[in-house]
PDB file of N, CA and C in Angstrom:
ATOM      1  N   UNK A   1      -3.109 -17.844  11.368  1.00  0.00           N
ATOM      2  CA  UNK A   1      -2.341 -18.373  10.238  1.00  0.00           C
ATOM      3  C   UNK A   1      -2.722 -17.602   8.969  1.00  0.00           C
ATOM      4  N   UNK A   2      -1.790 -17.304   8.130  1.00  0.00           N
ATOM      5  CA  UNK A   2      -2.024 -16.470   7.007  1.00  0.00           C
ATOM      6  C   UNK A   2      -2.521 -17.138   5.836  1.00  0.00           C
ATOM      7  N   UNK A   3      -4.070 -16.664   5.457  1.00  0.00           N
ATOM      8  CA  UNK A   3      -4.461 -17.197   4.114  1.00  0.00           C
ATOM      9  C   UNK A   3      -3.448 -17.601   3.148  1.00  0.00           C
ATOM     10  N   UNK A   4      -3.702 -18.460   2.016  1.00  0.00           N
ATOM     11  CA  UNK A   4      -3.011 -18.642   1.024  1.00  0.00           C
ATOM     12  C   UNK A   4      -2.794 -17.745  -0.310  1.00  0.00           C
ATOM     13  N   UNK A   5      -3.716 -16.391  -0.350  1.00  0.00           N
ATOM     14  CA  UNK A   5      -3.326 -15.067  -0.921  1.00  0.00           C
ATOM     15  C   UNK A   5      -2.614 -14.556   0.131  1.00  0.00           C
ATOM     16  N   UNK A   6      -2.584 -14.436   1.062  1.00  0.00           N
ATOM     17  CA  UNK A   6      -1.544 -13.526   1.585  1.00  0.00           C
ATOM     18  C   UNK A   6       0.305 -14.036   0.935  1.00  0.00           C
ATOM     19  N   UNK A   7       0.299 -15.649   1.313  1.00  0.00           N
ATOM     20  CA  UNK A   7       1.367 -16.183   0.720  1.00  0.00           C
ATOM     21  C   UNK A   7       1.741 -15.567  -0.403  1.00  0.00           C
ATOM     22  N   UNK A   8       0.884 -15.510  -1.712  1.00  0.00           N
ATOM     23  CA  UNK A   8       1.067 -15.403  -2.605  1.00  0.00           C
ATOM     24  C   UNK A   8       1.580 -14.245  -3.151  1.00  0.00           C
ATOM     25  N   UNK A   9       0.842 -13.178  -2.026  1.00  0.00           N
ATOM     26  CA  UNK A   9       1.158 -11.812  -2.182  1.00  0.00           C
ATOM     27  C   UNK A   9       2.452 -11.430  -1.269  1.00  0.00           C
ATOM     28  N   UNK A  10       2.732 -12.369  -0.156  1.00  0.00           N
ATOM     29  CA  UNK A  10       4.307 -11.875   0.018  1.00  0.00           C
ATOM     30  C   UNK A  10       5.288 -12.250  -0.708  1.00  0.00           C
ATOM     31  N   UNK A  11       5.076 -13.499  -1.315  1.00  0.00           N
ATOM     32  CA  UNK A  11       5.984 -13.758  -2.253  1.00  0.00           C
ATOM     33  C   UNK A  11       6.504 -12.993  -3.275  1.00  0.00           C
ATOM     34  N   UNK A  12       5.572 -11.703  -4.096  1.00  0.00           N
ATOM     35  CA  UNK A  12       5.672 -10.894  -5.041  1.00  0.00           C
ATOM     36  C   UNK A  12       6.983 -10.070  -4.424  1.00  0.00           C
ATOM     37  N   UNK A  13       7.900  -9.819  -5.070  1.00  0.00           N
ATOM     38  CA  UNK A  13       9.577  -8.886  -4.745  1.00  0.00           C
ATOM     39  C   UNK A  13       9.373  -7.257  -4.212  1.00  0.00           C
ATOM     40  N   UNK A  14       7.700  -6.806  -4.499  1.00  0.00           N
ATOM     41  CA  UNK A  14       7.535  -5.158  -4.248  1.00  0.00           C
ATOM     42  C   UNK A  14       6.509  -5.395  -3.110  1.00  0.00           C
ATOM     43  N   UNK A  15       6.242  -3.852  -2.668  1.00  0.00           N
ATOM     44  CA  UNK A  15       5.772  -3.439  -1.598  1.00  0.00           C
ATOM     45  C   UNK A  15       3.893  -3.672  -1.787  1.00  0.00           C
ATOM     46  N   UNK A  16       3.698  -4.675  -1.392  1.00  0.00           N
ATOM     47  CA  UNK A  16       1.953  -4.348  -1.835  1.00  0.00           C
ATOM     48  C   UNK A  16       1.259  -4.020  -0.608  1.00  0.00           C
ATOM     49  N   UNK A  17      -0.100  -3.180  -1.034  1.00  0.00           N
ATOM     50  CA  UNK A  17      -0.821  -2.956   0.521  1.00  0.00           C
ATOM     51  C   UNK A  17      -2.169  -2.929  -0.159  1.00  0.00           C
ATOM     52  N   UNK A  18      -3.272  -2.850   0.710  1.00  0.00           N
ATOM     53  CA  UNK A  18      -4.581  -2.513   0.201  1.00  0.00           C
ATOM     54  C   UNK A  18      -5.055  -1.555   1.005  1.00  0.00           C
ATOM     55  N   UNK A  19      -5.563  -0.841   0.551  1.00  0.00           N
ATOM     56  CA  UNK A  19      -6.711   0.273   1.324  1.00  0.00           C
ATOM     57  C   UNK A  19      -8.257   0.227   1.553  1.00  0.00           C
ATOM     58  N   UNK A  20      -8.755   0.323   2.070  1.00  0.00           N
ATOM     59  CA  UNK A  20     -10.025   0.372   1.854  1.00  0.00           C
ATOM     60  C   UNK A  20     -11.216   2.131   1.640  1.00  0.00           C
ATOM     61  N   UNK A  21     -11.989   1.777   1.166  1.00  0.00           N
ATOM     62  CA  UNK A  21     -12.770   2.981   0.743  1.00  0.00           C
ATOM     63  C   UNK A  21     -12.736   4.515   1.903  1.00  0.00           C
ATOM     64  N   UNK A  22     -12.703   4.018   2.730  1.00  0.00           N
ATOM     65  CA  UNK A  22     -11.930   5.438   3.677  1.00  0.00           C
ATOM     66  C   UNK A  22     -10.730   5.945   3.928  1.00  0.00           C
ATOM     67  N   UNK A  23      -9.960   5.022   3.103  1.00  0.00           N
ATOM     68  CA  UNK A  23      -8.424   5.529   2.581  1.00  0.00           C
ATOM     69  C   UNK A  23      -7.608   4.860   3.762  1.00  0.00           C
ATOM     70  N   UNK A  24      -8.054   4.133   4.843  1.00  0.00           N
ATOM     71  CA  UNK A  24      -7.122   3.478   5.411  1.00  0.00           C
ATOM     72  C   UNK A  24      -5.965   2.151   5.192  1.00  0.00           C
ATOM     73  N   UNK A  25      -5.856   2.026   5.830  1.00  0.00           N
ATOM     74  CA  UNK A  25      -4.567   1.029   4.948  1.00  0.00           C
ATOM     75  C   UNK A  25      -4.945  -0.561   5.770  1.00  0.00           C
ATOM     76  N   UNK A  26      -5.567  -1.610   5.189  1.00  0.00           N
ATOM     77  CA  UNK A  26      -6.200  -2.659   5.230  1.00  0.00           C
ATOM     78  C   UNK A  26      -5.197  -3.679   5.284  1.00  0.00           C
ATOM     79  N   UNK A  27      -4.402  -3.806   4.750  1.00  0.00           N
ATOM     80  CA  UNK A  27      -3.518  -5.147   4.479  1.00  0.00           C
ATOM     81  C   UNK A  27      -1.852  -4.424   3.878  1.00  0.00           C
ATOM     82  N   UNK A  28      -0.872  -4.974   4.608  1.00  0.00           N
ATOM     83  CA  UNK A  28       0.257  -4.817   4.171  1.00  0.00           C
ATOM     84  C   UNK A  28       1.125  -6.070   4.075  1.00  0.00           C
ATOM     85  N   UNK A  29       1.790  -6.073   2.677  1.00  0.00           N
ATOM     86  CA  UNK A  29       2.684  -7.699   2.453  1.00  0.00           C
ATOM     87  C   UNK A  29       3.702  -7.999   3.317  1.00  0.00           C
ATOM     88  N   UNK A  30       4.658  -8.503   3.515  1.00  0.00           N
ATOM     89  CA  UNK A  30       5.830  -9.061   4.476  1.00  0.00           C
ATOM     90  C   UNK A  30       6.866  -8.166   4.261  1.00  0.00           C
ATOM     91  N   UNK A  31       7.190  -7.831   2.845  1.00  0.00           N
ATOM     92  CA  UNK A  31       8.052  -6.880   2.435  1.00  0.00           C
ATOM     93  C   UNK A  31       7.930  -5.193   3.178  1.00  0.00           C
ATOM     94  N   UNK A  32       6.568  -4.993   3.295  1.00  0.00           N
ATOM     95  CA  UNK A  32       6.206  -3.585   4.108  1.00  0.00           C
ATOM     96  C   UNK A  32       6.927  -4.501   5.178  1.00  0.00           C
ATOM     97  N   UNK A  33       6.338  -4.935   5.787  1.00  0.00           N
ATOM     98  CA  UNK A  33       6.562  -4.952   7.501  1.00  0.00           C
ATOM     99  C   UNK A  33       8.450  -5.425   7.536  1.00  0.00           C
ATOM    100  N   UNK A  34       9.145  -5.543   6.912  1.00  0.00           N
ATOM    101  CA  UNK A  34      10.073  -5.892   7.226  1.00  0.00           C
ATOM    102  C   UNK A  34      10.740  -4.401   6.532  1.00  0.00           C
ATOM    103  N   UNK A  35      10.203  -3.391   5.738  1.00  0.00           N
ATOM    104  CA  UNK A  35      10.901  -2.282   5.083  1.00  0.00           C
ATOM    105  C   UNK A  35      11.673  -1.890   6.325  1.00  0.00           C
ATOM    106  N   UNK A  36      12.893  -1.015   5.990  1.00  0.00           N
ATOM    107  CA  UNK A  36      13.674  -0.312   7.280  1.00  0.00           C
ATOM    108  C   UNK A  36      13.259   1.024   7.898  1.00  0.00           C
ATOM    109  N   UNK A  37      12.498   1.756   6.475  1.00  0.00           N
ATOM    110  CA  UNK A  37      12.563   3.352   6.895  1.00  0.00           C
ATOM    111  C   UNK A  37      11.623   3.551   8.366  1.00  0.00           C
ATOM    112  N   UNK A  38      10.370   2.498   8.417  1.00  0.00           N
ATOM    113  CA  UNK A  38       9.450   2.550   9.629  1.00  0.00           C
ATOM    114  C   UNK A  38       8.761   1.320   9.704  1.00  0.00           C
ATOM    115  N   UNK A  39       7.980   1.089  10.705  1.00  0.00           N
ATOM    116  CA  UNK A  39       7.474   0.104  11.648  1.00  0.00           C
ATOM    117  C   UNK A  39       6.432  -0.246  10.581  1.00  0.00           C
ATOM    118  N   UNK A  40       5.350  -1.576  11.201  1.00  0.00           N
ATOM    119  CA  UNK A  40       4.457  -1.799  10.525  1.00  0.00           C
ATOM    120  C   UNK A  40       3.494  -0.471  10.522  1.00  0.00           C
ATOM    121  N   UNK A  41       3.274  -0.537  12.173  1.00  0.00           N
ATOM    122  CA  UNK A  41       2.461   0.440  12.507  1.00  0.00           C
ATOM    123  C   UNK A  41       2.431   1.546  11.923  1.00  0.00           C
ATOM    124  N   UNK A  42       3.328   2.218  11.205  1.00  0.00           N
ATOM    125  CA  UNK A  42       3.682   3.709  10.641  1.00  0.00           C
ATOM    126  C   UNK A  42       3.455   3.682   9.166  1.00  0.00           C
ATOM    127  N   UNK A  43       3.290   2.350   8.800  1.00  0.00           N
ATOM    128  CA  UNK A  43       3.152   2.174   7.375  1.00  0.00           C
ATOM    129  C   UNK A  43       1.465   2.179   7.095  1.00  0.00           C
ATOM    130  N   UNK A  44       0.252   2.241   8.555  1.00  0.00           N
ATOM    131  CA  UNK A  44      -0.776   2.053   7.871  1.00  0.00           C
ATOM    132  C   UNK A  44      -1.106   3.529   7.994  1.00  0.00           C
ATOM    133  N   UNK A  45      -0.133   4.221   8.379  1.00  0.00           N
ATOM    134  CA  UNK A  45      -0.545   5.813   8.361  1.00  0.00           C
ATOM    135  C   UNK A  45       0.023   6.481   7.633  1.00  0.00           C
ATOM    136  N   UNK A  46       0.297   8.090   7.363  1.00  0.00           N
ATOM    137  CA  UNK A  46       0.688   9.147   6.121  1.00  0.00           C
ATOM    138  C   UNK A  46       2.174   7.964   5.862  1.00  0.00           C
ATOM    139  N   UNK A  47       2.779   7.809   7.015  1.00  0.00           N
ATOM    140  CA  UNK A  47       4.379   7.595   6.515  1.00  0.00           C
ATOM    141  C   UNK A  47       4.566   6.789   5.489  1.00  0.00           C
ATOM    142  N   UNK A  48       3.803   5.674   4.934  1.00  0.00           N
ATOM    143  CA  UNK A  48       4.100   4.663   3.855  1.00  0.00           C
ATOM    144  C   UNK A  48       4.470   5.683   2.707  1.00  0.00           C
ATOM    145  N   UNK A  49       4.057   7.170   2.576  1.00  0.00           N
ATOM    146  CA  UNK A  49       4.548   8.000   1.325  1.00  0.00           C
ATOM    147  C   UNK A  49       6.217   8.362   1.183  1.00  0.00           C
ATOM    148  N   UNK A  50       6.495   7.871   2.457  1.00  0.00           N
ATOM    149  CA  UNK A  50       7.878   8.455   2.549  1.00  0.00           C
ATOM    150  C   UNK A  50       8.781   6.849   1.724  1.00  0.00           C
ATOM    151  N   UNK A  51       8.112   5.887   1.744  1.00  0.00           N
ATOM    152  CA  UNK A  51       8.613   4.920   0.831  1.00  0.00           C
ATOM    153  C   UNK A  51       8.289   4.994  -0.488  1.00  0.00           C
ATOM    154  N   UNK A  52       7.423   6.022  -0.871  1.00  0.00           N
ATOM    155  CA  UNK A  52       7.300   6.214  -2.671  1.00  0.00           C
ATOM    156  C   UNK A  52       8.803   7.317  -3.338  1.00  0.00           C
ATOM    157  N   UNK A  53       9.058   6.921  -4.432  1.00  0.00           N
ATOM    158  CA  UNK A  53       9.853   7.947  -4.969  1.00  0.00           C
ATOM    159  C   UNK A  53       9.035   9.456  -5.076  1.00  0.00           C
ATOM    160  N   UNK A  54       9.737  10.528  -4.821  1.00  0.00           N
ATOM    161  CA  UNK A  54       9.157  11.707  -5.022  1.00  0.00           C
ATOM    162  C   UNK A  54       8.281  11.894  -6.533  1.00  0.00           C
ATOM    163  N   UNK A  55       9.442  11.262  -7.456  1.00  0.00           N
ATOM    164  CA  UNK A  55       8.673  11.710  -8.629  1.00  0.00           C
ATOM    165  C   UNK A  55       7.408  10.991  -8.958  1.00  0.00           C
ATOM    166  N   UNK A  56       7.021   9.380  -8.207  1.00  0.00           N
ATOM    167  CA  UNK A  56       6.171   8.425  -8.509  1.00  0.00           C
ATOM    168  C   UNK A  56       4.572   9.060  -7.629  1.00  0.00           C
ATOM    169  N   UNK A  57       5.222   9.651  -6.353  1.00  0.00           N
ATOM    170  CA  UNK A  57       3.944  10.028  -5.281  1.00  0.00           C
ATOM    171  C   UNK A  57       2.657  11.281  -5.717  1.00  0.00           C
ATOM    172  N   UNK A  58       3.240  11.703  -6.236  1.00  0.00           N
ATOM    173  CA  UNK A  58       1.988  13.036  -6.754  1.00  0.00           C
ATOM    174  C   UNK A  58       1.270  12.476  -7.502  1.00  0.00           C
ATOM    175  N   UNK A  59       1.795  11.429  -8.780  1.00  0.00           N
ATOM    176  CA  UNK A  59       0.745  10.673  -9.472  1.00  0.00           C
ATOM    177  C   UNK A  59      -0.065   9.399  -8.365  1.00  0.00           C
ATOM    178  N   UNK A  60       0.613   8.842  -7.987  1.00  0.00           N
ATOM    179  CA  UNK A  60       0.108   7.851  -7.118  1.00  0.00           C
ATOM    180  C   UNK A  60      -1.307   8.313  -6.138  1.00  0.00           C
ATOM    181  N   UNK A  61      -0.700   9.329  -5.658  1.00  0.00           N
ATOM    182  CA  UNK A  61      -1.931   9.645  -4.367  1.00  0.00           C
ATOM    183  C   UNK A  61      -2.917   9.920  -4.951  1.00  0.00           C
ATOM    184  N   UNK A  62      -2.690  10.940  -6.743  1.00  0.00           N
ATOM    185  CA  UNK A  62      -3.682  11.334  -7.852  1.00  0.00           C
ATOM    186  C   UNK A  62      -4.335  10.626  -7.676  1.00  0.00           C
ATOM    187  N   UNK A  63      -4.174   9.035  -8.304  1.00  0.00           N
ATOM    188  CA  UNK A  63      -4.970   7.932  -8.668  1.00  0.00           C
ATOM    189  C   UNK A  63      -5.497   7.309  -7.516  1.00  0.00           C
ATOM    190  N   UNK A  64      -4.829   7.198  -6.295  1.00  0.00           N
ATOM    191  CA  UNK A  64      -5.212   6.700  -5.071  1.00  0.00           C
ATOM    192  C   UNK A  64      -6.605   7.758  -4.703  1.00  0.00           C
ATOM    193  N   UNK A  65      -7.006   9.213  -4.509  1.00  0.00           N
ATOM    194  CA  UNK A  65      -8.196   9.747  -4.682  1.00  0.00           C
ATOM    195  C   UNK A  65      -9.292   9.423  -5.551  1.00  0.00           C
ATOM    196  N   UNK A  66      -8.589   9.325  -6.879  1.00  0.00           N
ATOM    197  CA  UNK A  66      -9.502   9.030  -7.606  1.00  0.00           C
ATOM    198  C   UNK A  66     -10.096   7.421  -7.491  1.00  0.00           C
ATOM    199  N   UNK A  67      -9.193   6.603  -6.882  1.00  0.00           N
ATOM    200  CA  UNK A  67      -9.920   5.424  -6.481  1.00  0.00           C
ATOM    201  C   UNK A  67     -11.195   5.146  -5.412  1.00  0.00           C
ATOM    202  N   UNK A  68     -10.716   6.271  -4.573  1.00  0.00           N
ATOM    203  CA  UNK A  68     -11.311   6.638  -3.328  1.00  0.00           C
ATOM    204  C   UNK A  68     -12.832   7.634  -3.443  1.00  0.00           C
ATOM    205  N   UNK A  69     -12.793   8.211  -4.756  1.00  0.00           N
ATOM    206  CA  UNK A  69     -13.862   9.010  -4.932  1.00  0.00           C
ATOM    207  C   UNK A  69     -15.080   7.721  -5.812  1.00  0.00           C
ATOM    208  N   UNK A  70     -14.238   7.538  -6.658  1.00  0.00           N
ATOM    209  CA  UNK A  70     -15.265   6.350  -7.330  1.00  0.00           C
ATOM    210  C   UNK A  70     -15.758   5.320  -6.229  1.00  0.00           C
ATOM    211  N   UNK A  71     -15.043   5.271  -5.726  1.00  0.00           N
ATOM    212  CA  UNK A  71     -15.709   3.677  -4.403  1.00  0.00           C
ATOM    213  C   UNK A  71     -15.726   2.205  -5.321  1.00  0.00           C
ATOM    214  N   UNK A  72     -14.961   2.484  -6.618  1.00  0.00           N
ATOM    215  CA  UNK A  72     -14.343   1.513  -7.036  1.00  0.00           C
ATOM    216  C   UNK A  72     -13.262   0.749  -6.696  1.00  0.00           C
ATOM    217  N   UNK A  73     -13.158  -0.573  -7.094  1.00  0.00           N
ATOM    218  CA  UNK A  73     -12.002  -1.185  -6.776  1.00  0.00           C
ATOM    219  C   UNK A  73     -11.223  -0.282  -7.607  1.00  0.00           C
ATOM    220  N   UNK A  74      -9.911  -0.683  -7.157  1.00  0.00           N
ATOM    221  CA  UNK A  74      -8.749   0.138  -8.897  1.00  0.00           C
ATOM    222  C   UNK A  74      -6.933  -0.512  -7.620  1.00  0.00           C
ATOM    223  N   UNK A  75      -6.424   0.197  -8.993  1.00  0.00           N
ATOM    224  CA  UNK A  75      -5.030  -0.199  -8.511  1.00  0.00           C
ATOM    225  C   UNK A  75      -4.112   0.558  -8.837  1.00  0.00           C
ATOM    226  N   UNK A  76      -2.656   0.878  -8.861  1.00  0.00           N
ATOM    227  CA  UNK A  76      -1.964   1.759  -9.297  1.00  0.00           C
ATOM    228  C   UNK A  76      -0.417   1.206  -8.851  1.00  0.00           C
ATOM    229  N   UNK A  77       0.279   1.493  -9.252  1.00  0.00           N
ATOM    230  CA  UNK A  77       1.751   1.096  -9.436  1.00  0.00           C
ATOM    231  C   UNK A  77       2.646   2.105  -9.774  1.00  0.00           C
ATOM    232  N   UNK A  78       3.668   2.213  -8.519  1.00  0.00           N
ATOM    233  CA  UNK A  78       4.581   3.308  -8.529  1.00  0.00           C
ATOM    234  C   UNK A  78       5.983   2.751  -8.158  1.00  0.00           C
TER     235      UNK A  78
END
């Protein structure tokens, strides 16, 4: 049964996911798993980039490294 943040977080209208410090993909909202372009499964690998806009992804992955180098939490929005 799905925690009561998960609820909260499918409820939000955009695509949310979490990663964890080895850059894998930890948690995806209802909205991923129901997207059309690919499966859940394809979304915890490279393909979830093919759901960013071109112009949003070069900054995104930017900040997504730099989240990944600090071993900080952080966040980013594209």
């Amino acid at each position: 049964m799905k925690n009561q943040l998960s609820r909260v977080v499918d409820a939000r209208p955009g695509l949310v996911w979490v990663g964890l410090l080895d850059g894998h993909i930890d948690f995806l909202n209802q909205r991923w798993c129901e997207y059309p372009v690919f499966s859940a499964d394809e979304a915890h690998g490279p393909e979830w980039q093919t759901a960013m806009h071109p112009e949003d992804l070069r900054g995104l992955l930017k900040r997504w490294r730099t989240i990944l180098a600090s071993r900080e939490q952080g966040e980013a929005e594209a």
